[in-house]
Protein backbone atom coordinates (compact mmCIF):
# COMPACT_ATOMS: atom_id res chain seq x y z
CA UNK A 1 5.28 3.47 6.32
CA UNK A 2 4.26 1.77 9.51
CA UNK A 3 1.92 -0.57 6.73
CA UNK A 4 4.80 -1.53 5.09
CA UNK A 5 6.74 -2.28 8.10
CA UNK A 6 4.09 -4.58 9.60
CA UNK A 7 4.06 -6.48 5.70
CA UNK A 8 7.56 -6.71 5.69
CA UNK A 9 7.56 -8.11 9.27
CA UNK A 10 4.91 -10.39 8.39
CA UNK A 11 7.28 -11.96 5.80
CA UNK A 12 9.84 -12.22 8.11
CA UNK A 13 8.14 -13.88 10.56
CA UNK A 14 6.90 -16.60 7.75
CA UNK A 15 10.60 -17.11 7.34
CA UNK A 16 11.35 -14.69 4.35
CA UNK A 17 13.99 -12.11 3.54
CA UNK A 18 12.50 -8.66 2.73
CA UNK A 19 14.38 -5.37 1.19
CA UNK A 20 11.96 -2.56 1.83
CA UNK A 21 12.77 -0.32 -0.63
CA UNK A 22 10.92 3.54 -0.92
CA UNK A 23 10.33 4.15 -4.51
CA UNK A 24 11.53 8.16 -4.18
CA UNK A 25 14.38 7.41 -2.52
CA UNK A 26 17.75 6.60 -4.38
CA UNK A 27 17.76 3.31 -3.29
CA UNK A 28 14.56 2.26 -5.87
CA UNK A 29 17.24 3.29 -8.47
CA UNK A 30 19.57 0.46 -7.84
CA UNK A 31 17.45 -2.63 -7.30
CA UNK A 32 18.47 -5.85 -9.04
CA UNK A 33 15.89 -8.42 -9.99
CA UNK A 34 17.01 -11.08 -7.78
CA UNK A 35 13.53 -11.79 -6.04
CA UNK A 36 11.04 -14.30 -5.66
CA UNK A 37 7.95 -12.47 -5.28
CA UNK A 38 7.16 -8.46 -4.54
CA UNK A 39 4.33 -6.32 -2.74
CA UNK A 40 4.14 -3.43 -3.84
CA UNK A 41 1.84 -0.25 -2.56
CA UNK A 42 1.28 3.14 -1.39
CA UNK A 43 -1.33 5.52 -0.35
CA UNK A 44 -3.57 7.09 -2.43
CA UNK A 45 -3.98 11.11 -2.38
CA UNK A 46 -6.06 13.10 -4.51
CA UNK A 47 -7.53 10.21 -5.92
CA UNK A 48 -3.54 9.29 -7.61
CA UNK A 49 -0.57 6.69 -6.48
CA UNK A 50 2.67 8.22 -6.14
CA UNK A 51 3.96 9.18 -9.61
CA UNK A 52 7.34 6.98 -7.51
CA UNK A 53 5.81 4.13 -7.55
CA UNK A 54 4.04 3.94 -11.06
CA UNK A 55 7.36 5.34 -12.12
CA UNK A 56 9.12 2.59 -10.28
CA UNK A 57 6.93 -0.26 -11.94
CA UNK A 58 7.47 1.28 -15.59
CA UNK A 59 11.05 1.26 -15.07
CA UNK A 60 10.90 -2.69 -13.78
CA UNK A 61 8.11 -3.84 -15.37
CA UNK A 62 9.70 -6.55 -17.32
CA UNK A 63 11.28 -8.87 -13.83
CA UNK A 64 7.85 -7.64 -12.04
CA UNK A 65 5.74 -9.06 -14.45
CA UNK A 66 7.97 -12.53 -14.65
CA UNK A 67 7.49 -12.92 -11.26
CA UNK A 68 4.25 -13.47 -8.46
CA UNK A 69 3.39 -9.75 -7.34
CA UNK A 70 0.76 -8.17 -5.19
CA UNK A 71 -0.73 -4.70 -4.72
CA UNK A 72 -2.39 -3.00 -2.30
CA UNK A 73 -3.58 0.55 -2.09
CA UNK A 74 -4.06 2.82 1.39
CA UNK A 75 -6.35 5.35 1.97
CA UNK A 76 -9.10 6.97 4.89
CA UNK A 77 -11.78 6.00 2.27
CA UNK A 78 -11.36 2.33 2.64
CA UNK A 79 -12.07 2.99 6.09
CA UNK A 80 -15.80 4.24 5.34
CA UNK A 81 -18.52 1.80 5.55
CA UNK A 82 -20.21 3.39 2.23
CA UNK A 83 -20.98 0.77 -0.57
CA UNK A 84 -19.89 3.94 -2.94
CA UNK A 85 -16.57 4.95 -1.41
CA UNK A 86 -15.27 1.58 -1.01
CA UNK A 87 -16.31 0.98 -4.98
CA UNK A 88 -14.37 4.23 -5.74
CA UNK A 89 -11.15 3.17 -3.41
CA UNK A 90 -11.17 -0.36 -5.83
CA UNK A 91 -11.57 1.12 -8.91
CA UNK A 92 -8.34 3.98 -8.23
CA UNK A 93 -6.62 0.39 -7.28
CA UNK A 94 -7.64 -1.51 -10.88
CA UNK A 95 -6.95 1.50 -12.79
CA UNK A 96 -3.52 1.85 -11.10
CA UNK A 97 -2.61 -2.07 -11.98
CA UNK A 98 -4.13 -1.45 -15.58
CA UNK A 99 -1.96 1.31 -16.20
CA UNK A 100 1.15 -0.43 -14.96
CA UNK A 101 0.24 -3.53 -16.98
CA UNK A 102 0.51 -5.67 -13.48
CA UNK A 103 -0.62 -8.72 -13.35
CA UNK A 104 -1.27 -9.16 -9.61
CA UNK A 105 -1.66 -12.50 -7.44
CA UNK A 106 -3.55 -10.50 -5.11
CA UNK A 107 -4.84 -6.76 -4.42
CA UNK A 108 -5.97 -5.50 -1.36
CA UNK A 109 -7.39 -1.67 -0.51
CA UNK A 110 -6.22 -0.83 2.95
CA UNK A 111 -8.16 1.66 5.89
CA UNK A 112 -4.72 3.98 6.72
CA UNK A 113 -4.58 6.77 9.51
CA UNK A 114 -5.90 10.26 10.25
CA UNK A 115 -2.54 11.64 11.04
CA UNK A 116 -3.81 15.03 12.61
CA UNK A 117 -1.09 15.81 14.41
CA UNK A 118 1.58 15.24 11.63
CA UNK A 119 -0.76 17.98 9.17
CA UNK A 120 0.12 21.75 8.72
CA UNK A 121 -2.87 24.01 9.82
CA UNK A 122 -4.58 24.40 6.22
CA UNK A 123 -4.07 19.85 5.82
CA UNK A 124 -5.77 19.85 9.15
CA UNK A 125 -8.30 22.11 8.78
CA UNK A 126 -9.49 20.31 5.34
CA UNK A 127 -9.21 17.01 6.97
CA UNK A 128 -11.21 17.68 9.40
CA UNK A 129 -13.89 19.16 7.32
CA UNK A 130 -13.97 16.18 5.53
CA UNK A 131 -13.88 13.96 8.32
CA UNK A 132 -17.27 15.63 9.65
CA UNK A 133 -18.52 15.15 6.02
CA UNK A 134 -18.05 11.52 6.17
CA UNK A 135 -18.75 11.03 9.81
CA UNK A 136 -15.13 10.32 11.39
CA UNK A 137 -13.76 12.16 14.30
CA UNK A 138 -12.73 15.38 14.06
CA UNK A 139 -10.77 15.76 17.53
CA UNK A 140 -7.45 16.85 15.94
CA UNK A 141 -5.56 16.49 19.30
CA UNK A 142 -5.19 13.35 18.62
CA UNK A 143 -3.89 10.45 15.14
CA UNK A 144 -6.92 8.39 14.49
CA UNK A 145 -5.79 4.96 13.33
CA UNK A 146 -8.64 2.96 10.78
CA UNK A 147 -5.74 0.14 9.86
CA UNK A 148 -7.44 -3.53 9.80
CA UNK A 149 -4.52 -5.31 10.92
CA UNK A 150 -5.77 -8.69 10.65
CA UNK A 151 -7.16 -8.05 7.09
CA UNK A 152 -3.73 -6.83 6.01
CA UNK A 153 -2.11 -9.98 7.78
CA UNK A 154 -4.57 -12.13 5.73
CA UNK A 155 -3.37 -9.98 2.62
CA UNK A 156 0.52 -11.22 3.19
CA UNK A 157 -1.04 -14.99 3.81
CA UNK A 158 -2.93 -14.35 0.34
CA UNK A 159 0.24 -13.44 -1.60
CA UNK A 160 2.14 -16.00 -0.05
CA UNK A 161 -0.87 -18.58 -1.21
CA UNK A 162 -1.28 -17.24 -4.40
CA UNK A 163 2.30 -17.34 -5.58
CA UNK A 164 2.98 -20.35 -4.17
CA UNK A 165 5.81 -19.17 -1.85
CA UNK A 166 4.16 -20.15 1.48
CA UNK A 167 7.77 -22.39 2.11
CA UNK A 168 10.26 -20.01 0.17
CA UNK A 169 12.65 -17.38 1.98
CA UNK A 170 13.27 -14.37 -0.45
CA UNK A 171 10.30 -12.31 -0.86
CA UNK A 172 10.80 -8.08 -1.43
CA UNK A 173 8.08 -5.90 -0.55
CA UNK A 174 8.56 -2.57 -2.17
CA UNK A 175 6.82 0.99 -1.15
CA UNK A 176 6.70 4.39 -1.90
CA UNK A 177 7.69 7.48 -0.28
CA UNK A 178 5.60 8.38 2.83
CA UNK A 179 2.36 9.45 3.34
């Protein structure tokens, strides 16, 4: 959530209006194609998007695809400085796009957070294992944040390039459910 906050704030601040809209809510249900542009994105867990979101796309797909969109993924292995697991994070990203039949301006694969403190005992204990596997801190007293903000800033100035809307006010960003 707090990526897609700082997106949608990044429109706003360019002079756009944003609906952020949570694909497993209710609210996904009654959007109306009156947009010039949408982001859409989630995390990625066990190597999958939210079924929300794909489900989301499918059920939209026709206005999304007549109009510029972007899509960005989030997960902890963007964060890692591995040739390998940043190959990996890109390639759940494509196939995600491919399966939707997207047609993206722009695509981005975002570092998120190490929420430790949010986790239930058996979440953090596995997180932290892997965390030691892959070199990260494993202090689980404390969230460990891995968010490039500038790179996701220069992902909002991409869109806006790309789809020519750099000067245009109506631009919806759309997410799924939390992480």
């Amino acid at each position: 959530h707090k990526i897609a906050e700082f997106i949608a704030e990044r429109l706003r601040i360019r002079g756009h209006r944003v609906d952020l809209i949570d694909t497993a809510t209710a609210a996904a249900e009654q959007v109306t194609p009156i947009y010039q542009g949408a982001i859409l994105g989630g995390p990625v867990h066990q190597q999958k998007h939210p079924a929300s979101l794909a489900e989301f796309v499918k059920r939209n797909h026709d206005w999304l695809v007549a109009m510029p969109t972007a899509v960005f993924s989030v997960s902890l292995s963007a964060a890692l400085d591995d040739l390998e697991s940043r190959i990996e994070v890109q390639r759940l990203l494509n196939e995600f796009v491919d399966d939707c039949a997207l047609r993206p301006v722009a695509t981005r694969c975002i570092a998120g957070a190490l929420k430790y403190t949010r986790y239930d005992y058996f979440k953090r204990l596995m997180m932290r294992m892997i965390a030691r596997q892959r070199g990260q801190t494993t202090d689980t007293s404390k969230d460990c944040e891995y968010t490039e903000w500038t790179d996701v800033e220069a992902f909002v100035d991409e869109f806006l390039a790309a789809a020519g809307l750099a000067g245009t006010a109506s631009v919806s960003r759309i997410r799924p459910a939390a992480t």
